[in-house]
Protein backbone atom coordinates (compact mmCIF):
# COMPACT_ATOMS: atom_id res chain seq x y z
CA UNK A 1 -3.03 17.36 -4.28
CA UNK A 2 -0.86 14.35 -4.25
CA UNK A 3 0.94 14.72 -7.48
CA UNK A 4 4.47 14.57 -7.23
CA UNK A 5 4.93 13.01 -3.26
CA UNK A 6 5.07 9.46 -3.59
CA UNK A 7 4.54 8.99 -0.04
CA UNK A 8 1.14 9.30 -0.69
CA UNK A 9 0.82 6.12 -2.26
CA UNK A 10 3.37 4.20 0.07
CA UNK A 11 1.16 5.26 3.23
CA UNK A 12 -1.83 3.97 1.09
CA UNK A 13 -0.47 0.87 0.56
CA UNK A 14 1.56 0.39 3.99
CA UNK A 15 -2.25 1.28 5.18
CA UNK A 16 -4.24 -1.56 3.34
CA UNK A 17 -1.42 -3.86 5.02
CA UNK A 18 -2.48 -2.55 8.81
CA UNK A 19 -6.00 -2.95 7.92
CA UNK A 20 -5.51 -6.67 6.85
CA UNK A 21 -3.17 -7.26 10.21
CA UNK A 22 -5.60 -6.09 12.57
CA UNK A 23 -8.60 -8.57 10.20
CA UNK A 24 -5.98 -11.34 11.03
CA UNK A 25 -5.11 -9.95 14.65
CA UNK A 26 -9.03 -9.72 15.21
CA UNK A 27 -9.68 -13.57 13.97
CA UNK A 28 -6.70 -14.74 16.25
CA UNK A 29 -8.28 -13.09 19.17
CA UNK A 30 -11.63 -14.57 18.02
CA UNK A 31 -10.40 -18.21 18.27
CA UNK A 32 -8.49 -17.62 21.95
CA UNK A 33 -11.80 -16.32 23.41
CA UNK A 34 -13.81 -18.70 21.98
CA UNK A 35 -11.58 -21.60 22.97
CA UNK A 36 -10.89 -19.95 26.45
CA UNK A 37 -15.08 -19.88 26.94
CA UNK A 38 -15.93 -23.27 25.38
CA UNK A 39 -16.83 -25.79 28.30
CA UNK A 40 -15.49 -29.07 26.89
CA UNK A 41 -18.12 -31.36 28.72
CA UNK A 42 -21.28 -29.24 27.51
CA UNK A 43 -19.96 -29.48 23.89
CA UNK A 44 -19.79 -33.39 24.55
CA UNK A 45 -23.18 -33.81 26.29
CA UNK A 46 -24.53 -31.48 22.95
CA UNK A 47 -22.49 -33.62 20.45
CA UNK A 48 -24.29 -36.59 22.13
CA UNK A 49 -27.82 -34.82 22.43
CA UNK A 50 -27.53 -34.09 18.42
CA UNK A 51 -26.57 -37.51 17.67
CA UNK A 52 -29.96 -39.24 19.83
CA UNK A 53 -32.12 -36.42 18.04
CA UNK A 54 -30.99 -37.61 14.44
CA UNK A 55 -31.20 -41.05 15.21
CA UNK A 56 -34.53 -40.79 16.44
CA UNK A 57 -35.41 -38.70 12.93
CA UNK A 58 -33.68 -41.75 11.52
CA UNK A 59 -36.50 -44.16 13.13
CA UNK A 60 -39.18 -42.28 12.80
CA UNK A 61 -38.81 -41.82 8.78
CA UNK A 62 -37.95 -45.49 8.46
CA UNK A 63 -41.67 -46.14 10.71
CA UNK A 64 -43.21 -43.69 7.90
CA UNK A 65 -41.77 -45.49 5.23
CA UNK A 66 -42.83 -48.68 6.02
CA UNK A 67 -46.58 -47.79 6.54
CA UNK A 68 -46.50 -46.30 3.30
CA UNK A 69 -45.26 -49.12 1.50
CA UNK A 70 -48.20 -51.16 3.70
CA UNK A 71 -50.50 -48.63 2.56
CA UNK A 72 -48.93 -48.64 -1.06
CA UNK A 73 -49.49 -52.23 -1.24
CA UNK A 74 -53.10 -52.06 0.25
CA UNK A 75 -54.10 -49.16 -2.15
CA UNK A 76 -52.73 -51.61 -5.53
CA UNK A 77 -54.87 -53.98 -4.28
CA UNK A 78 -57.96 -52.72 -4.07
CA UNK A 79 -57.84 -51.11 -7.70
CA UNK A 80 -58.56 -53.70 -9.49
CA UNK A 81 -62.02 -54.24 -7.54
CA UNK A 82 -62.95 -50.14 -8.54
CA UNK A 83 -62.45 -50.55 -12.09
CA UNK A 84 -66.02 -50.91 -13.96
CA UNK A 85 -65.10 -53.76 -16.48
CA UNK A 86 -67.32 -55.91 -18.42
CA UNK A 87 -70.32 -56.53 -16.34
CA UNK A 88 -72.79 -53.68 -16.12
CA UNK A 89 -74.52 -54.99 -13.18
CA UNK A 90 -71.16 -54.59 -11.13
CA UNK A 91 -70.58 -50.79 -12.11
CA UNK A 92 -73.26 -49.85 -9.41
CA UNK A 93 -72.60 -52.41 -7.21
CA UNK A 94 -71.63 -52.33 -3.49
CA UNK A 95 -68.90 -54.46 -3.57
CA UNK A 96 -67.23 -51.57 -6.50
CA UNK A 97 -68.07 -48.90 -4.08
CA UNK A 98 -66.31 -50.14 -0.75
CA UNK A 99 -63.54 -50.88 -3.42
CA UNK A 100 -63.38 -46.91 -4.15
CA UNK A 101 -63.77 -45.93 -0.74
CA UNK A 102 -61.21 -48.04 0.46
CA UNK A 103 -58.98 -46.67 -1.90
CA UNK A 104 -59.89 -42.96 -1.51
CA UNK A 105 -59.20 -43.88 1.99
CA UNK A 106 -55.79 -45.15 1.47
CA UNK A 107 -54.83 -42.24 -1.09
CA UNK A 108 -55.92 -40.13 1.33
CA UNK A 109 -53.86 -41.92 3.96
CA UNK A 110 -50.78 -41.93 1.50
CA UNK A 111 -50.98 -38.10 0.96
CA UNK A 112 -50.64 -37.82 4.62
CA UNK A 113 -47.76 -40.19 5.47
CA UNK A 114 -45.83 -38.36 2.30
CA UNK A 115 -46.44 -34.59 4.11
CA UNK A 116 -45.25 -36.28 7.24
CA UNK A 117 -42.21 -38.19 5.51
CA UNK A 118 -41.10 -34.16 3.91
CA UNK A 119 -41.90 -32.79 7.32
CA UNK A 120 -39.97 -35.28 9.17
CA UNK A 121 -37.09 -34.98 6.92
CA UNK A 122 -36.55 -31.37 7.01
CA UNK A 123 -36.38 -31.36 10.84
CA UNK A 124 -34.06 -34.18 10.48
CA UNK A 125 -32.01 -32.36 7.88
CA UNK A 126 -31.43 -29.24 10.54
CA UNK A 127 -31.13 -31.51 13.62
CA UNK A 128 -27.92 -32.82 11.10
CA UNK A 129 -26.91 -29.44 10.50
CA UNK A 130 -26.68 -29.15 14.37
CA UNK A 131 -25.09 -32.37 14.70
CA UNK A 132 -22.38 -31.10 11.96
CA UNK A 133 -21.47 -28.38 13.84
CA UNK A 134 -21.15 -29.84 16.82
CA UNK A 135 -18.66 -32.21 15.49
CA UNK A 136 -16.94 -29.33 13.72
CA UNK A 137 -16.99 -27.29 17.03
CA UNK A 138 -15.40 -31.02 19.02
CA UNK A 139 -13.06 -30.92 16.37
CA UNK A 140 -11.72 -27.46 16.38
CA UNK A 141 -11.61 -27.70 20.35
CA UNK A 142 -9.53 -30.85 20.05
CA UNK A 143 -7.41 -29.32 17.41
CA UNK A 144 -6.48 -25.89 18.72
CA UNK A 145 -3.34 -25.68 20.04
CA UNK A 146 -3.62 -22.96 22.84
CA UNK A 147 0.68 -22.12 23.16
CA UNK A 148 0.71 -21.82 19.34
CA UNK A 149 -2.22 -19.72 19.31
CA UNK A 150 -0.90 -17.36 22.07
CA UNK A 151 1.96 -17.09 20.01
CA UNK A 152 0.09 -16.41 16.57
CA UNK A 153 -1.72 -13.26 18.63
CA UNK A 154 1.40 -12.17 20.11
CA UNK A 155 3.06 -11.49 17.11
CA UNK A 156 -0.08 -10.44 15.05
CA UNK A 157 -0.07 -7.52 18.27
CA UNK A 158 3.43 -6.78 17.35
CA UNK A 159 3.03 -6.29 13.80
CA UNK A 160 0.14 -4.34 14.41
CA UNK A 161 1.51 -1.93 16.40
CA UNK A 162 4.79 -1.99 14.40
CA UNK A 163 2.89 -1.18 11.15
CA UNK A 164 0.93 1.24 13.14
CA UNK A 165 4.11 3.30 14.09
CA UNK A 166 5.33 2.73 10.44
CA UNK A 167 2.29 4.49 9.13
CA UNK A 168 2.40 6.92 11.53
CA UNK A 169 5.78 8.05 10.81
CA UNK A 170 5.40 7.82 7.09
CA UNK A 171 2.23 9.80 7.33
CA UNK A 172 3.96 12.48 9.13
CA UNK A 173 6.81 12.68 6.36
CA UNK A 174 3.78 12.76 3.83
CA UNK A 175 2.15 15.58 5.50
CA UNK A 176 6.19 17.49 5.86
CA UNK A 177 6.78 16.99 1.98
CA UNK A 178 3.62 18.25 1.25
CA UNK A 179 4.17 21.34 3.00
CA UNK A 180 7.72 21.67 0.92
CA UNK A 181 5.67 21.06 -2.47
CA UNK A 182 3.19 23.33 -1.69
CA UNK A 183 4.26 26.26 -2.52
CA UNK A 184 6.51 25.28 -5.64
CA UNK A 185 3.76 23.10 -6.98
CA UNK A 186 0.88 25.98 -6.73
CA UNK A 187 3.09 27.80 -8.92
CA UNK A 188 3.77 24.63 -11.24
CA UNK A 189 -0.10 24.45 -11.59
CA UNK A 190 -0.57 28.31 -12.28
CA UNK A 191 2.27 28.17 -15.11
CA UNK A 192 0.67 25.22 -16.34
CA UNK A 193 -2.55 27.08 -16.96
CA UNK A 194 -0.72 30.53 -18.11
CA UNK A 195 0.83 27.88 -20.98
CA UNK A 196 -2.49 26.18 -21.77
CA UNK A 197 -3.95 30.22 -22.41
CA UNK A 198 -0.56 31.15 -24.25
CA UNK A 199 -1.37 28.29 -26.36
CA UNK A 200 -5.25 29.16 -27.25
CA UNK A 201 -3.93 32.51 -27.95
CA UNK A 202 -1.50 31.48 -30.46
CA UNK A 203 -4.11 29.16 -32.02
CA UNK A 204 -6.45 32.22 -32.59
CA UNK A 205 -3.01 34.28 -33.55
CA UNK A 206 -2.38 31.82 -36.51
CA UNK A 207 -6.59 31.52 -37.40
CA UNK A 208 -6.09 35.32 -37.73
CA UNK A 209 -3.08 35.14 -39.84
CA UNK A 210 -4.64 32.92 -42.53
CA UNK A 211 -7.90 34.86 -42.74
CA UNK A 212 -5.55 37.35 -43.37
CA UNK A 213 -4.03 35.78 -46.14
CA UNK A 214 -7.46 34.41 -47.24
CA UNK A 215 -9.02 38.02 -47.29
CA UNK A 216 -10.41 38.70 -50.98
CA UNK A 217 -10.67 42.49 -50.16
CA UNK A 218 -9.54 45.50 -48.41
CA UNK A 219 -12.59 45.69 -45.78
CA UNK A 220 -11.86 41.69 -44.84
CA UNK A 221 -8.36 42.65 -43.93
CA UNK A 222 -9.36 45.46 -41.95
CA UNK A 223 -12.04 43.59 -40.13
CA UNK A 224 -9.01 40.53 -39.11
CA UNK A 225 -6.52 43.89 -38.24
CA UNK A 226 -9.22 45.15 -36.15
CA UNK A 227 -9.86 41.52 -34.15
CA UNK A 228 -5.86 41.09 -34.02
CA UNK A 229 -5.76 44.96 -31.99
CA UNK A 230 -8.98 44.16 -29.95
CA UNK A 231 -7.28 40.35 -28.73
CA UNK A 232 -3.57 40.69 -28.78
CA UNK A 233 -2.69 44.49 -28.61
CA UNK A 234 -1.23 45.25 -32.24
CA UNK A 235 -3.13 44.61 -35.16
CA UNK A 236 -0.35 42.25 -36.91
CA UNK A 237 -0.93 38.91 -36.29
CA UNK A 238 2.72 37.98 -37.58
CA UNK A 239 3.78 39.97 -34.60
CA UNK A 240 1.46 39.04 -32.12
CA UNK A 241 2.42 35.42 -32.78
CA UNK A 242 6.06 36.42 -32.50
CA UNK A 243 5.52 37.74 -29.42
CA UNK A 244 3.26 35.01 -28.02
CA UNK A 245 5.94 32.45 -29.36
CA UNK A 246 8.56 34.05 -27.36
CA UNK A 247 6.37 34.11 -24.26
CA UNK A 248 5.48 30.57 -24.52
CA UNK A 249 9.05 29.70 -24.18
CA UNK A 250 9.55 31.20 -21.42
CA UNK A 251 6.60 29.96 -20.02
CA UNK A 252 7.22 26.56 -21.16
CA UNK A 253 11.32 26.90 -19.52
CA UNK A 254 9.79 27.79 -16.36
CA UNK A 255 7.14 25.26 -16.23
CA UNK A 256 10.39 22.74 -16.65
CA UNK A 257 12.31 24.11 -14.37
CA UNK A 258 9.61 24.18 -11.66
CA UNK A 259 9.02 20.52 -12.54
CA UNK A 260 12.45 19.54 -11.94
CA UNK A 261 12.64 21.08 -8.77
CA UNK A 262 9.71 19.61 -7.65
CA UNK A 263 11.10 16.09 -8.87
CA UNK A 264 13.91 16.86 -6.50
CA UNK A 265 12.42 17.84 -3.48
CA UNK A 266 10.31 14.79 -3.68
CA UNK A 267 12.94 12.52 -4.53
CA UNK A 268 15.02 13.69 -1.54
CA UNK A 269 11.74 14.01 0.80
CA UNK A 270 10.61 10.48 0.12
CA UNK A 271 14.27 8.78 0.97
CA UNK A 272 14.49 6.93 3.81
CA UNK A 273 17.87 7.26 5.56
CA UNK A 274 19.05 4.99 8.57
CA UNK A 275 22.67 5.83 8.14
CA UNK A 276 25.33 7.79 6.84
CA UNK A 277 28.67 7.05 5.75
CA UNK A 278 31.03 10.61 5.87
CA UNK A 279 34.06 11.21 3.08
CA UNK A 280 36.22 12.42 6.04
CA UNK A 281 39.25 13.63 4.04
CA UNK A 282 36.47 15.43 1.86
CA UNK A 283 35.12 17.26 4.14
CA UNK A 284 38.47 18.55 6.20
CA UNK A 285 38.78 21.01 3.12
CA UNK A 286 36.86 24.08 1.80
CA UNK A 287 37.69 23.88 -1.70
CA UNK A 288 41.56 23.31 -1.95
CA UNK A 289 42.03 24.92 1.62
CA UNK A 290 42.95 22.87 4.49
CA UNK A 291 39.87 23.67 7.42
CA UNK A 292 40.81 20.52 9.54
CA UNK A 293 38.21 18.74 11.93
CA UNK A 294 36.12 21.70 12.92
CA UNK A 295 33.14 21.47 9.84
CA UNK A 296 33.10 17.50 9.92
CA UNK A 297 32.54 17.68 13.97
CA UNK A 298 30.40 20.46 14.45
CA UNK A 299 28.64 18.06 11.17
CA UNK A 300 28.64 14.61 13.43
CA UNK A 301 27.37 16.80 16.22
CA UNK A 302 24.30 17.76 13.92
CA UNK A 303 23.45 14.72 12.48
CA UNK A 304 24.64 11.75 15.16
CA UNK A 305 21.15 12.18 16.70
CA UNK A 306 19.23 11.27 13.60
CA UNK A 307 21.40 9.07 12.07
CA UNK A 308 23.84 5.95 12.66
CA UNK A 309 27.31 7.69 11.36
CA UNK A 310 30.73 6.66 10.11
CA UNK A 311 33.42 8.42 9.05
CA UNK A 312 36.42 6.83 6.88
CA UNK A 313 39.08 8.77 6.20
CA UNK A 314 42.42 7.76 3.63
CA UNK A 315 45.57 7.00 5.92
CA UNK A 316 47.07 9.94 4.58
CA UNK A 317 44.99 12.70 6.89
CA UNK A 318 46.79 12.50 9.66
CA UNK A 319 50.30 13.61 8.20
CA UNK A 320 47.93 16.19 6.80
CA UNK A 321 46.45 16.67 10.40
CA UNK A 322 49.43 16.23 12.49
CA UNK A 323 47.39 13.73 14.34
CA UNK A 324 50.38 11.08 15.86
CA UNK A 325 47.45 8.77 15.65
CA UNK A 326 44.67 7.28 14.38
CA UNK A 327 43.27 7.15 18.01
CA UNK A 328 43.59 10.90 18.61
CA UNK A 329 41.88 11.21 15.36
CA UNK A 330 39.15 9.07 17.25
CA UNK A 331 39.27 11.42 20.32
CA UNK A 332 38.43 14.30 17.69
CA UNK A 333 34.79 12.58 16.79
CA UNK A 334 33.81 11.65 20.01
CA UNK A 335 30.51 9.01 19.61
CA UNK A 336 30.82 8.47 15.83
CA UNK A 337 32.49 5.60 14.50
CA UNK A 338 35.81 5.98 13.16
CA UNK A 339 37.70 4.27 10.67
CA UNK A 340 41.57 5.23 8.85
CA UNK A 341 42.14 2.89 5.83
CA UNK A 342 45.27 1.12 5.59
CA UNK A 343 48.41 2.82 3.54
CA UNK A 344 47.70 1.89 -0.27
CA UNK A 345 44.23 1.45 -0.13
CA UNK A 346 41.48 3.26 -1.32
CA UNK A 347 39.34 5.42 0.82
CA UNK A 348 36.60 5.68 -1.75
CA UNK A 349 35.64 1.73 -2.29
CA UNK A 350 35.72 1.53 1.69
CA UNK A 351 32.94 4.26 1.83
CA UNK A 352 30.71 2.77 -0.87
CA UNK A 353 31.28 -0.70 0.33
CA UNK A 354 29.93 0.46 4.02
CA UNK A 355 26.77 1.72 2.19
CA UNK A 356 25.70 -1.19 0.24
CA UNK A 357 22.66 -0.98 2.36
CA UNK A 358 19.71 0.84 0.25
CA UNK A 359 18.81 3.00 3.10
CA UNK A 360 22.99 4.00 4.08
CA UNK A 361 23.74 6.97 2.17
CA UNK A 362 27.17 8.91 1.33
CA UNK A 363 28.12 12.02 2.23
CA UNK A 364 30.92 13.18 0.10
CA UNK A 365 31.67 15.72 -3.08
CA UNK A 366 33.24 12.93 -4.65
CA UNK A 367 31.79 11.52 -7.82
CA UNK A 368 33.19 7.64 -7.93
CA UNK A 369 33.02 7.67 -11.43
CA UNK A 370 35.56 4.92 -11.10
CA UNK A 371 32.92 2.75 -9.33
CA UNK A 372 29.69 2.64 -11.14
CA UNK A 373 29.15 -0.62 -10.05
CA UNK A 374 28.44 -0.11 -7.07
CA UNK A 375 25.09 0.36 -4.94
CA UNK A 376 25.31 3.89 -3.61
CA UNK A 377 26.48 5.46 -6.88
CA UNK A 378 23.66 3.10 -9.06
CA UNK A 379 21.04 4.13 -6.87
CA UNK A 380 22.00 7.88 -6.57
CA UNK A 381 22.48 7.95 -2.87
CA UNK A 382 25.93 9.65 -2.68
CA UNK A 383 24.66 13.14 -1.11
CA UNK A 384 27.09 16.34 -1.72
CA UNK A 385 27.80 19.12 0.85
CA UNK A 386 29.39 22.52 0.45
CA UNK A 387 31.79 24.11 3.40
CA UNK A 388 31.46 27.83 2.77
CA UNK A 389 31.94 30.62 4.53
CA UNK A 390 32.90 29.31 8.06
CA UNK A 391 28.91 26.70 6.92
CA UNK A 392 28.51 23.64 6.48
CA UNK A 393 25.60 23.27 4.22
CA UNK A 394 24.01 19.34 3.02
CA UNK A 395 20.90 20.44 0.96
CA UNK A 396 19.44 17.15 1.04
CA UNK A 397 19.71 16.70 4.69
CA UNK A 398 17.90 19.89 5.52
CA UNK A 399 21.49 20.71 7.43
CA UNK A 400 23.22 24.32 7.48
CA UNK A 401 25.41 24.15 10.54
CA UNK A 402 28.17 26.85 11.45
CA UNK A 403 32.20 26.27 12.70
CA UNK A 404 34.62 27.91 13.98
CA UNK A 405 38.46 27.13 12.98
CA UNK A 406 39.49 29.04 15.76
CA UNK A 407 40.50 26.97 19.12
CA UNK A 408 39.67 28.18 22.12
């Protein structure tokens, strides 16, 4: 069931795109091995082969053509002669019959040169065909440009296998926030049904209650009492309604809530996150309580693997610290970028301004409800932590690491 993972459409469409890169990759590979196993000389000695075989089509429909306007011209000639006219005496005669024979004899010879004229044409029309091709094929072989064409396939390769990994990975993310939904959405799908019965019920509840109403005697009102007991349990149908009402609601609250979970989990399972930017100052306390370095590097530590991190703290953390400097602050965070604002500036515009990028995200409890403007608070991707109980916990990052503020 792919309602409510969007992934499932992403890898659909990210896999229509690899099948139409590896149609293009296959064509480009098509041209280099037909251009790599074309022998330039036979196409030429082909091209000219095809050219002699139409021309000598050419000849021998112009030969046809002129006996059959000879023959044409014989054949008008002698019709005159095979016509009976006036004279009785010439309708039998022998001079009128050689007249029709001859002419018979040149129909006849007509009929023939005309089969030969469509027959001779046809082969001539597929000998141009050939001859078509061949120039197309002379052409394309002059016209390919081999280093281009290397080129073309290399990077048709890359994309392909690019894409390839793409889908891969985004299949695999798929298949991981299914497995989340699973369970959340079976239940989503099973209160969706338990409503759909709740609300037949209360349909037939409310039929009930109007027969009951509608009743012109004493045994009609027992008969609807009797129905009511048999379906709902009691044989009011005021209260069964009540009571189906009220379970409705809860049904219907649950249903909701499920939905919005689900919602969530998707919405965080279907982010793609290259890089985090880390609220240092906000996450050096536990509530108002100074806990120092120990959550935010035992954090780094968790995440610096999966992620490209920086951490910005205000200038004020290391009075707060009693860090002499912002290098030792460095030395704290060992392979994570670092960064201390300057005195009088704000901390908070730094972070969002390092995750204008739509796949950098925030990590801080902050709200910036003082920059709405900008990218990471417009698109939702400021991502909240809790430090709890010696935990640091990031929901959305699938993260629950421990520390210790003990040094040892």
């Amino acid at each position: 069931m792919e309602r409510f993972n969007p992934l499932r459409a992403q890898l659909e469409a990210h896999e229509n795109t690899l099948g139409e890169l590896r149609v293009t990759q296959a064509a480009l590979a098509a041209d280099m091995a037909w251009y790599d196993e074309c022998d330039p000389a036979k196409l030429t000695a082909q091209l000219a082969a095809e050219q002699e075989s139409v021309a000598a089509y050419d000849v021998q429909l112009e030969e046809i053509k002129t006996t059959l306007r000879d023959v044409g011209r014989r054949a008008k000639e002698l019709m005159p002669a095979t016509r009976m006219g006036w004279n009785p005496a010439y309708w039998m005669s022998r001079e009128r019959s050689a007249a029709k024979s001859g002419l018979a004899k040149r129909v006849a010879e007509i009929r023939r040169l005309q089969a030969e004229r469509d027959r001779v044409s046809g082969e001539r029309e597929i000998a141009a065909q050939r001859l078509s091709d061949v120039e197309a094929a002379v052409a394309r072989y002059a016209g390919f440009n081999r280093p281009s064409a290397v080129g073309a396939l290399s990077r048709a390769e890359a994309e392909v296998l690019s894409h390839s990994a793409s889908c891969e990975d985004l299949r695999m993310r798929a298949d991981a926030l299914d497995e989340e939904l699973d369970a959340p959405r079976t239940q989503f799908v099973a209160i969706g049904e338990e409503v759909e019965e709740l609300t037949r019920d209360l349909g037939r509840a409310e039929r009930l209650l109007r027969e009951l109403k509608h009743a012109d005697n004493s045994y009609e009102r027992a008969m609807v009492h009797q129905e009511c007991e048999r379906r709902f349990g009691t044989g009011s149908p005021a209260a069964a309604i009540g009571r189906l009402q009220k379970e409705l609601a809860a049904k219907e609250r649950t249903s909701e809530k499920l939905e919005r979970r689900l919602h969530d989990i998707a919405r965080r399972g279907s982010r793609e996150i290259r890089s985090l930017v880390i609220d240092g100052s906000n996450l050096c306390y536990e509530g108002d309580k100074l806990v120092g370095l120990f959550a935010l590097r035992e954090l780094c530590a968790r995440l610096q693997d999966e992620y490209e991190l920086t951490v910005i703290f205000d200038a004020s953390i290391r009075a707060r610290l009693g860090l002499p400097s912002d290098d030792r602050l460095r030395e704290q965070l060992s392979g994570v970028t670092v960064h201390v604002t300057a005195p009088g500036t704000s901390a908070d515009e730094t972070i969002l301004d390092l995750a204008d990028d739509p796949m950098t995200f925030v990590v801080s409890n902050d709200r910036f409800v003082d920059f709405p403007e900008k990218g990471a608070v417009r698109d939702r991707r400021v991502i909240r932590h809790e430090i709890v109980g010696g935990r640091v916990l990031v929901r959305d990052l699938k993260v629950d690491v421990e520390f210790s503020n003990r040094t040892s």
